[in-house]
Protein backbone atom coordinates (compact mmCIF):
# COMPACT_ATOMS: atom_id res chain seq x y z
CA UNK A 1 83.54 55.28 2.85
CA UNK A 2 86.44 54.54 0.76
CA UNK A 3 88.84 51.78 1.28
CA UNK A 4 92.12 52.85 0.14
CA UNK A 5 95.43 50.65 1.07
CA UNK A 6 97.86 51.27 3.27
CA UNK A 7 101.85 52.73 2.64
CA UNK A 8 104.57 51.37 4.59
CA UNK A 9 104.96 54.25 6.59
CA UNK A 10 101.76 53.69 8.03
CA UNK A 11 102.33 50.37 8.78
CA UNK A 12 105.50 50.86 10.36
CA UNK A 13 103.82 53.44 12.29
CA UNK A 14 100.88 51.27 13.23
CA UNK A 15 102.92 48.26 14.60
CA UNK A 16 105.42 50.32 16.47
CA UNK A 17 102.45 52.15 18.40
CA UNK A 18 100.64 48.62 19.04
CA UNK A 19 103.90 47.09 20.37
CA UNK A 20 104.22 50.13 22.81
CA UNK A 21 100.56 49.78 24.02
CA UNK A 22 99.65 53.44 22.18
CA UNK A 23 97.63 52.68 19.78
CA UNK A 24 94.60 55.05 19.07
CA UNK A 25 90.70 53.44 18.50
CA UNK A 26 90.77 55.48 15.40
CA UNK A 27 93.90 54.12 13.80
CA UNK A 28 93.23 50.29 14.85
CA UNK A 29 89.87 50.45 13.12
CA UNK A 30 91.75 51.89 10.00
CA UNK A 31 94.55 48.86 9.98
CA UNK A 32 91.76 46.25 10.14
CA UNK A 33 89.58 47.74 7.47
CA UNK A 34 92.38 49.18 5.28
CA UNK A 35 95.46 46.74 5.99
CA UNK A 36 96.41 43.97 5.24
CA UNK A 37 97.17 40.71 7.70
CA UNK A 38 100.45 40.20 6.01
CA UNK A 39 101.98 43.39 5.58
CA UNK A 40 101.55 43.42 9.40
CA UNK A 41 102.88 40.13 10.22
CA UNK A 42 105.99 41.01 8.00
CA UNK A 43 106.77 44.51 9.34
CA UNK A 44 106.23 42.84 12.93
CA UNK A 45 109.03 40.28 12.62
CA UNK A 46 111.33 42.66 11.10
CA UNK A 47 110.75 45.17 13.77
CA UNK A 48 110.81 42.74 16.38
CA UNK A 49 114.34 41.33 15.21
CA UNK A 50 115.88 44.39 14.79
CA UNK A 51 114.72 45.28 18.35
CA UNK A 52 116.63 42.43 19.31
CA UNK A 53 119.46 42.84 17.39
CA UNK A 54 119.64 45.99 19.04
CA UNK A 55 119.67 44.46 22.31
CA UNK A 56 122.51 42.50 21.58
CA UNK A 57 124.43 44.95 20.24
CA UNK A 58 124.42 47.58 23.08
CA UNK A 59 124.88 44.53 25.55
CA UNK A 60 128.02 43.36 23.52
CA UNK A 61 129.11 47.12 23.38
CA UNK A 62 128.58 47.63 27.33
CA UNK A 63 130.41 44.12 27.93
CA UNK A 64 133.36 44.76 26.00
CA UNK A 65 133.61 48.40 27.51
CA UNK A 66 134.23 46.78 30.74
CA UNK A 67 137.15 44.63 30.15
């Protein structure tokens, strides 16, 4: 078996599918032997603050809509 590392894309993909609960057997055995802890962490945050940027965004949007 050949360990090979891991693009962006494919961590991207990885941590959006684990935050939404899709995550296949197959691909969560490839993160832990192929990727690495960091790269994970990283994209994580940054996903996860965007997400709430997002939030905040459409909420300001909606509020100022109404007034």
């Amino acid at each position: 078996m050949e360990i090979t590392c891991m693009n962006l894309w494919q961590v991207i993909k990885s941590v959006l599918a684990a935050m939404l609960g899709v995550q296949s057997n197959k691909v969560r055995e490839r993160d832990f032997t192929e990727g690495s802890p960091a790269a994970f962490i990283i994209v994580g945050i940054v996903i996860a603050v965007i997400f709430v940027l997002l939030l905040y965004g459409i909420v300001q949007w909606v509020l100022a809509s109404h007034h």
